[in-house]
Each structure stands twice: as structure tokens, then as C-alpha cells.
PDB file of N, CA and C in Angstrom:
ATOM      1  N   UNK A   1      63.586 104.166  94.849  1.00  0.00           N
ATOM      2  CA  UNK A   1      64.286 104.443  93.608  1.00  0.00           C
ATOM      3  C   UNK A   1      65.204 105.649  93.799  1.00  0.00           C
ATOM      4  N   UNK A   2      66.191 105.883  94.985  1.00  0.00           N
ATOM      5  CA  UNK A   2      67.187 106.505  95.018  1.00  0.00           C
ATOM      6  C   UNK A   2      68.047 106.286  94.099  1.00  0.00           C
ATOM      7  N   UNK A   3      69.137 107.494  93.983  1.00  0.00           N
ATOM      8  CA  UNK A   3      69.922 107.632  93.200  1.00  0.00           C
ATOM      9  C   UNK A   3      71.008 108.376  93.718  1.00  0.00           C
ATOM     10  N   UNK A   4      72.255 107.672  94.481  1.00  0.00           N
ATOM     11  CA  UNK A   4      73.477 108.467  94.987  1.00  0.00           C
ATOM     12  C   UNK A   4      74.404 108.992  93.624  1.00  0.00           C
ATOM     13  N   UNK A   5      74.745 110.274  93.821  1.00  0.00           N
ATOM     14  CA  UNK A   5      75.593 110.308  92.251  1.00  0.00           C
ATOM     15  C   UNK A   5      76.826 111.315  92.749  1.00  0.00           C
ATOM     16  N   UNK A   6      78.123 111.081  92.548  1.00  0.00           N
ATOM     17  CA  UNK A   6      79.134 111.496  93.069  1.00  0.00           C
ATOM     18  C   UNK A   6      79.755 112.068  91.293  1.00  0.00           C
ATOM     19  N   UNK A   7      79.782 113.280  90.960  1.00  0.00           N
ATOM     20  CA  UNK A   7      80.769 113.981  89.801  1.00  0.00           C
ATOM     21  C   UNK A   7      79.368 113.518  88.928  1.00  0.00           C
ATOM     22  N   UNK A   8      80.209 112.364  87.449  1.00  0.00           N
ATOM     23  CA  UNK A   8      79.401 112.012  86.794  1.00  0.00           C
ATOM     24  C   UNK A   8      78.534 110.636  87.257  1.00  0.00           C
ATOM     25  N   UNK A   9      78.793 110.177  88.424  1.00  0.00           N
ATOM     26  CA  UNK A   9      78.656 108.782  88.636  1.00  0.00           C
ATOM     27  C   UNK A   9      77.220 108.626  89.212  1.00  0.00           C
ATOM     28  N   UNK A  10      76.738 107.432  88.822  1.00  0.00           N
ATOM     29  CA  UNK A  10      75.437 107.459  89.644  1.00  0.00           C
ATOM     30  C   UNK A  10      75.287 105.746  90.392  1.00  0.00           C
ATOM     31  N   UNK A  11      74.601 105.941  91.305  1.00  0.00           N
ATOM     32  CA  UNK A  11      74.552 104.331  91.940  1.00  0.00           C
ATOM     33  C   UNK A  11      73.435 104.215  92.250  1.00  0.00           C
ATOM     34  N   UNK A  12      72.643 103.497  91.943  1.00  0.00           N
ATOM     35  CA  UNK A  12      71.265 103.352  92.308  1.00  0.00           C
ATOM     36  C   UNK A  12      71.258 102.940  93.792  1.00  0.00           C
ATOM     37  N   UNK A  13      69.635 102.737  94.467  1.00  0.00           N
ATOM     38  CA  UNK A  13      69.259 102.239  95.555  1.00  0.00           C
ATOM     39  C   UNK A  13      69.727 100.511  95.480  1.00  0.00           C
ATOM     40  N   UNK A  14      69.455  99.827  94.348  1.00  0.00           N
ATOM     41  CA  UNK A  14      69.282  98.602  94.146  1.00  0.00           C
ATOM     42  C   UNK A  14      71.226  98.370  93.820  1.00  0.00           C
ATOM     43  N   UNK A  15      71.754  98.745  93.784  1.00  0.00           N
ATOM     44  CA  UNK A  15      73.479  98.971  93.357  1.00  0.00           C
ATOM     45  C   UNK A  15      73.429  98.753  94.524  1.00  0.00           C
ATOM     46  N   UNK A  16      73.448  99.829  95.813  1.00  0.00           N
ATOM     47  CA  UNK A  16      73.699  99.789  97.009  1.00  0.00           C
ATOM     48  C   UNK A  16      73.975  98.689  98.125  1.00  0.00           C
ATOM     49  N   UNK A  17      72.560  98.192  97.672  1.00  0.00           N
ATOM     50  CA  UNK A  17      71.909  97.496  98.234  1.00  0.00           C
ATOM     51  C   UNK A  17      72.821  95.809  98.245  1.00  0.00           C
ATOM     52  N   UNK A  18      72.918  95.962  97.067  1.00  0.00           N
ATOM     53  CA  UNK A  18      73.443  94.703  96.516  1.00  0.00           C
ATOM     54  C   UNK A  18      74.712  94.522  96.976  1.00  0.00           C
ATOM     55  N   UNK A  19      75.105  95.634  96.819  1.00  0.00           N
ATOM     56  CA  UNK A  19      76.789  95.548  97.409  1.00  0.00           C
ATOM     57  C   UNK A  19      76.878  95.105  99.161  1.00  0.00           C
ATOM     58  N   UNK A  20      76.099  96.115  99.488  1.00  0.00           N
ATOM     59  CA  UNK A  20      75.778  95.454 101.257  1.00  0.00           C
ATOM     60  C   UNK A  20      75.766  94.099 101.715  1.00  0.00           C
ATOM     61  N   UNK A  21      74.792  93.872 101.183  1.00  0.00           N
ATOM     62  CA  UNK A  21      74.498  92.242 101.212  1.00  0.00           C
ATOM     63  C   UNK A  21      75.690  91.420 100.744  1.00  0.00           C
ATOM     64  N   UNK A  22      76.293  91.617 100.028  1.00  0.00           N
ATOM     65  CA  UNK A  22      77.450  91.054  99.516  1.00  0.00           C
ATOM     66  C   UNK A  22      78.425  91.320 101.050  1.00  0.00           C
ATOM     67  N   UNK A  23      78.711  92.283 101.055  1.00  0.00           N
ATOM     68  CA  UNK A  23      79.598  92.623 102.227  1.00  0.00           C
ATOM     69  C   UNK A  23      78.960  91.510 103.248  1.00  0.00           C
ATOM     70  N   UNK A  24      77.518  91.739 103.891  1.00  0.00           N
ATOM     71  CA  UNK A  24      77.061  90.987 105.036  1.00  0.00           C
ATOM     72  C   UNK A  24      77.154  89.585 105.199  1.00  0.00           C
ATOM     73  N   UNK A  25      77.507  89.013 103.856  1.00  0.00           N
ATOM     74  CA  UNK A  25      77.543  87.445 104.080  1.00  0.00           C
ATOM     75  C   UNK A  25      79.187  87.631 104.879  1.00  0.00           C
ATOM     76  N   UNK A  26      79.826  88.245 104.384  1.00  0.00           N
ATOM     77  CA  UNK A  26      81.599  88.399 104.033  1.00  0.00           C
ATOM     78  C   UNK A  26      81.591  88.695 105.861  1.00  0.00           C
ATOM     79  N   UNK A  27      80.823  89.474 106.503  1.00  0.00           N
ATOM     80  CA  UNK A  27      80.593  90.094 107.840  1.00  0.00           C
ATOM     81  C   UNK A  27      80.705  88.547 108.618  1.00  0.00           C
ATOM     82  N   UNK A  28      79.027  88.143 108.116  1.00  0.00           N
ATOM     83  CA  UNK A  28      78.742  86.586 108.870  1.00  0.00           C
ATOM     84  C   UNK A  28      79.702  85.637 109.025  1.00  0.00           C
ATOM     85  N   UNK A  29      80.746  85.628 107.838  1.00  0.00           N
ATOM     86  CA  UNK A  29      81.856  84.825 108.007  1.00  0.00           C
ATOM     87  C   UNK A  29      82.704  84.876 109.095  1.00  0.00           C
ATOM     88  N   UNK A  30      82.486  86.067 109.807  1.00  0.00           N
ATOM     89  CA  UNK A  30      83.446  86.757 110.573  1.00  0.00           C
ATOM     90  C   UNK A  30      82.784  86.391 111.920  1.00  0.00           C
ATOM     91  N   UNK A  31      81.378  86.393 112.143  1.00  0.00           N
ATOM     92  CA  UNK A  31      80.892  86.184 113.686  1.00  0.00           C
ATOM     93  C   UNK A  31      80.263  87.330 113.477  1.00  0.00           C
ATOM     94  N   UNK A  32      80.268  88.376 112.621  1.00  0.00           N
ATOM     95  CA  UNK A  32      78.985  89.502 113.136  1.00  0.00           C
ATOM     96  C   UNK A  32      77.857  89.936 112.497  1.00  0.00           C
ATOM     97  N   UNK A  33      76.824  90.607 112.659  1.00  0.00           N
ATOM     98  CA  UNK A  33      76.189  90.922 111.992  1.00  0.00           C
ATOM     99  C   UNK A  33      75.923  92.329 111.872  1.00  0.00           C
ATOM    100  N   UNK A  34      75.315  92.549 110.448  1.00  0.00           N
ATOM    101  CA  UNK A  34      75.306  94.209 109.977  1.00  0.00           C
ATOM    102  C   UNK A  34      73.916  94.284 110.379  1.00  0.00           C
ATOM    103  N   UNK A  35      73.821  95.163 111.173  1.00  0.00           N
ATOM    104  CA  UNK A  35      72.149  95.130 112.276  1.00  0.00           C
ATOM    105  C   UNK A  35      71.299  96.622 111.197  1.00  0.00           C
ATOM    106  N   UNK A  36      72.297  98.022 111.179  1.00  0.00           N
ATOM    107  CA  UNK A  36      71.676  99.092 110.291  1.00  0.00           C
ATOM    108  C   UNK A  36      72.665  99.587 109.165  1.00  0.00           C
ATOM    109  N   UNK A  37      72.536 100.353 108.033  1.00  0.00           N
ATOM    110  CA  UNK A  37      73.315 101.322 107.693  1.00  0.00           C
ATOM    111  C   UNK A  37      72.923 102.153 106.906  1.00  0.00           C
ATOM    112  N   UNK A  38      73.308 103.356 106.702  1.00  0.00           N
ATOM    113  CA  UNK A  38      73.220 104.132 105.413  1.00  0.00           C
ATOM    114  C   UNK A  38      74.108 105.078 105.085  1.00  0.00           C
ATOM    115  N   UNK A  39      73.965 105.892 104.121  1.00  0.00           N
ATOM    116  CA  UNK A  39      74.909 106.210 103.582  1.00  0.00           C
ATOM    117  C   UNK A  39      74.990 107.760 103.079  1.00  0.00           C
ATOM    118  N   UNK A  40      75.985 108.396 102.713  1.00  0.00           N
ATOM    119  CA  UNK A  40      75.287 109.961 101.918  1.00  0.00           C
ATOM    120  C   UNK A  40      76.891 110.011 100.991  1.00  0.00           C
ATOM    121  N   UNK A  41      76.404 110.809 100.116  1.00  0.00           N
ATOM    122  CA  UNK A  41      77.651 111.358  98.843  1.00  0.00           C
ATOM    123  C   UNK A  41      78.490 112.588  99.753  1.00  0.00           C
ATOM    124  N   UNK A  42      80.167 112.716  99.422  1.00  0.00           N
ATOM    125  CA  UNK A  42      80.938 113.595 100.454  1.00  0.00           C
ATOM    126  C   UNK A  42      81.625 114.093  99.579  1.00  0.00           C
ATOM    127  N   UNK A  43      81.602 115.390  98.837  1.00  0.00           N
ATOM    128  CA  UNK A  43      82.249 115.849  98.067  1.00  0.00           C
ATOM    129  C   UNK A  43      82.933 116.802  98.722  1.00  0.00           C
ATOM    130  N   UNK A  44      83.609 116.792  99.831  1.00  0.00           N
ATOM    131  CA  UNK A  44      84.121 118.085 100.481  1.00  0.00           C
ATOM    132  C   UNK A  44      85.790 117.653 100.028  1.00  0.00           C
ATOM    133  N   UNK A  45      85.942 116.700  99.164  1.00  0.00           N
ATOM    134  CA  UNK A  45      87.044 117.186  98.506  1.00  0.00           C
ATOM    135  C   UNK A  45      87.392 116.050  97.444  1.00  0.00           C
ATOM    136  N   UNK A  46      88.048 116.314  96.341  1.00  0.00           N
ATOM    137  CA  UNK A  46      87.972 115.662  94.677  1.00  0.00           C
ATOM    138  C   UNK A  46      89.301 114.611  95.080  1.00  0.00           C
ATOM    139  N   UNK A  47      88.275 113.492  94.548  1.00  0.00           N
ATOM    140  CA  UNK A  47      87.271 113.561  93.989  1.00  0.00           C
ATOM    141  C   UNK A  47      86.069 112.873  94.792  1.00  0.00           C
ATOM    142  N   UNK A  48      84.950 113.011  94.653  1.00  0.00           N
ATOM    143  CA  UNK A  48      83.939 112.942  95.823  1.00  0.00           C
ATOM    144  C   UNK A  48      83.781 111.370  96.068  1.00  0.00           C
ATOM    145  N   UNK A  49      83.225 110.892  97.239  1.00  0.00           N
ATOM    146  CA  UNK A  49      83.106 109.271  97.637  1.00  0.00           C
ATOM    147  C   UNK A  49      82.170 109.325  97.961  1.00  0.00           C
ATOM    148  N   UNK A  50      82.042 108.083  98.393  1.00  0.00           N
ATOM    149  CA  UNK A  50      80.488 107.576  99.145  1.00  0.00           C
ATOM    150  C   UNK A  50      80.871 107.179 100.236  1.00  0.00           C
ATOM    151  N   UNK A  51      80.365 107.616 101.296  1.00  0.00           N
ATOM    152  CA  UNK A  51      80.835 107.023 102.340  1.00  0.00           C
ATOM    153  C   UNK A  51      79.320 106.325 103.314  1.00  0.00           C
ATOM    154  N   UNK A  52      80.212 105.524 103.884  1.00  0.00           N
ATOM    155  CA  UNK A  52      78.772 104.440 104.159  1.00  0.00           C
ATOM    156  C   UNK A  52      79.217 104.195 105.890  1.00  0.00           C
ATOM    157  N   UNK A  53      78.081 104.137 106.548  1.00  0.00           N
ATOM    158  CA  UNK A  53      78.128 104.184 107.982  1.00  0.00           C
ATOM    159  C   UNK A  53      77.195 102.861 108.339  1.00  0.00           C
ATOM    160  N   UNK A  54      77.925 101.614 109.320  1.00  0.00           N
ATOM    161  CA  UNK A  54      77.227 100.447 109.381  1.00  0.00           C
ATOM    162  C   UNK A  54      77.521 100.679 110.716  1.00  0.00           C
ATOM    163  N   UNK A  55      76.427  99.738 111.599  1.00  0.00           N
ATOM    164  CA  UNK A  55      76.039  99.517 112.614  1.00  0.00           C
ATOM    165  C   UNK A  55      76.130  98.157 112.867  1.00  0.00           C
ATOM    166  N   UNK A  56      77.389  97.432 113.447  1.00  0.00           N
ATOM    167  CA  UNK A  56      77.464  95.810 112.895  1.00  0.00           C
ATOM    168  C   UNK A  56      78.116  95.458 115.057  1.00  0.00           C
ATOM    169  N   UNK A  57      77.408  94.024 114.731  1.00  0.00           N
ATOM    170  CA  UNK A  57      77.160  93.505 116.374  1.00  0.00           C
ATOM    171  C   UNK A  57      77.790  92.381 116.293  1.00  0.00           C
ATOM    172  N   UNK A  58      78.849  91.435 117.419  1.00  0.00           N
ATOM    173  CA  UNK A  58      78.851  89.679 117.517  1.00  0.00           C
ATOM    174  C   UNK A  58      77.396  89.121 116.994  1.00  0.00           C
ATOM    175  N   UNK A  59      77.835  88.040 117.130  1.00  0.00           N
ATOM    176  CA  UNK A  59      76.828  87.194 117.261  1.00  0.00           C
ATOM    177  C   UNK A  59      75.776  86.830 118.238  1.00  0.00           C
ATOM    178  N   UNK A  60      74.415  86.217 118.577  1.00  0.00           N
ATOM    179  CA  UNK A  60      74.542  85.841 120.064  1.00  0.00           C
ATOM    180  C   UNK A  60      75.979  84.662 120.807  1.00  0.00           C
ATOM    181  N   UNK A  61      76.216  85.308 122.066  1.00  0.00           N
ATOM    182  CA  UNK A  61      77.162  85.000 122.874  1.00  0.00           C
ATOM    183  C   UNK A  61      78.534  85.207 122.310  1.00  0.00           C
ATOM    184  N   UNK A  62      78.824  86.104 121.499  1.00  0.00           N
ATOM    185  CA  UNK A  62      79.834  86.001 121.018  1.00  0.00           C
ATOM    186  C   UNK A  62      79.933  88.004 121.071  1.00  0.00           C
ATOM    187  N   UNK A  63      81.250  88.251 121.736  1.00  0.00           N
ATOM    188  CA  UNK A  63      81.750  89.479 122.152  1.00  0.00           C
ATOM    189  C   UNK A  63      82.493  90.075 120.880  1.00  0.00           C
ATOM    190  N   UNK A  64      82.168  91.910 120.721  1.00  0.00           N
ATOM    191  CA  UNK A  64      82.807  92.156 119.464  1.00  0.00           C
ATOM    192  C   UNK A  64      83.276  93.611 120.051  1.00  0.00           C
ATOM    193  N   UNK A  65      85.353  92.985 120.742  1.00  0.00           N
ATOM    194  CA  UNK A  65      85.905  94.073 121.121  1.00  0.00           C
ATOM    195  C   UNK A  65      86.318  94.999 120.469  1.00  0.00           C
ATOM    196  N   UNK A  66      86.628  94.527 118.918  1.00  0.00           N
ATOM    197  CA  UNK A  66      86.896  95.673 117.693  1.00  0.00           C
ATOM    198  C   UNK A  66      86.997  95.241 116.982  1.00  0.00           C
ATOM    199  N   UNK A  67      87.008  95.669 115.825  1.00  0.00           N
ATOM    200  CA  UNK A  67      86.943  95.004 114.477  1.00  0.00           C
ATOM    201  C   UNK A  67      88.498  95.071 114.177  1.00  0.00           C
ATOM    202  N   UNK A  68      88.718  94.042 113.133  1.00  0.00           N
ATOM    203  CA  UNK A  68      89.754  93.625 112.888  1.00  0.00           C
ATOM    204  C   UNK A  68      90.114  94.868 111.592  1.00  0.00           C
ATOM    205  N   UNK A  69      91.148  95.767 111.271  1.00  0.00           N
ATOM    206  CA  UNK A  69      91.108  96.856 110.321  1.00  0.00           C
ATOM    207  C   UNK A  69      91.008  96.080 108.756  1.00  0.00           C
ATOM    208  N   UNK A  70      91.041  94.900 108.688  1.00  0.00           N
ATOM    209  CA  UNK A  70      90.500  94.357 107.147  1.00  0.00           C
ATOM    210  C   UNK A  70      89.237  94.638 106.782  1.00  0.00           C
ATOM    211  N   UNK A  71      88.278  94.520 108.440  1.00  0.00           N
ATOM    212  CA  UNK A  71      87.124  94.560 108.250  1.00  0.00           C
ATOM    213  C   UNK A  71      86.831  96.032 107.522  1.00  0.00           C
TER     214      UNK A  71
END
């Protein structure tokens, strides 16, 4: 029952979460998979974000030289 909150904003654990998964199907479409991630609030300048750090792999047999910048 986390709670990321940037100014007035708050996002739950279950917000998070949801959004990920959303992203990961959108990933799978692509050939890769989101293997870890997490995340922390960055207010080092206004107005503050969330910034989120994923750990995402090919498929088996399938090579992942860089991500495409849509990704």
C-alpha cells in the first residue's frame, strides 16, 4: 500500500502497477519483455515527475540491439 506523491499528486502502488502492465502487453507486441522495474518521485526541479526505471529483454532467440526511441 505505497503511495508515490509528486506536489499535490498521489499514485498509489495499485495505479502503478496497472499502468506497467498496460505498458508490458504494448512491450510484448514489440518482441520484448519487461523482466524488473521500479520507480522513485524526482523533484529536483518543477514541476516534479515520476520517473520509472525498467529492465526489459528480446524474447527467447530473439536479439534486442536497442530500443526503438517510441519505445
Amino acid at each position: 500500500n505505497v503511495i508515490l506523491s509528486v506536489d499535490q499528486e498521489k499514485t498509489s502502488e495499485t495505479d502503478l502497477f496497472k499502468a506497467v502492465t498496460e505498458a508490458k502487453a504494448l512491450l510484448n507486441q514489440l518482441g520484448l519483455i519487461l523482466v524488473e522495474y521500479t520507480s522513485y518521485v524526482d523533484t529536483s526541479l518543477a514541476p516534479g515527475h515520476y520517473v520509472l526505471f525498467w529492465e526489459i529483454k528480446g524474447k527467447e532467440g530473439k536479439h534486442c540491439k536497442g530500443l526503438d526511441p517510441k519505445v
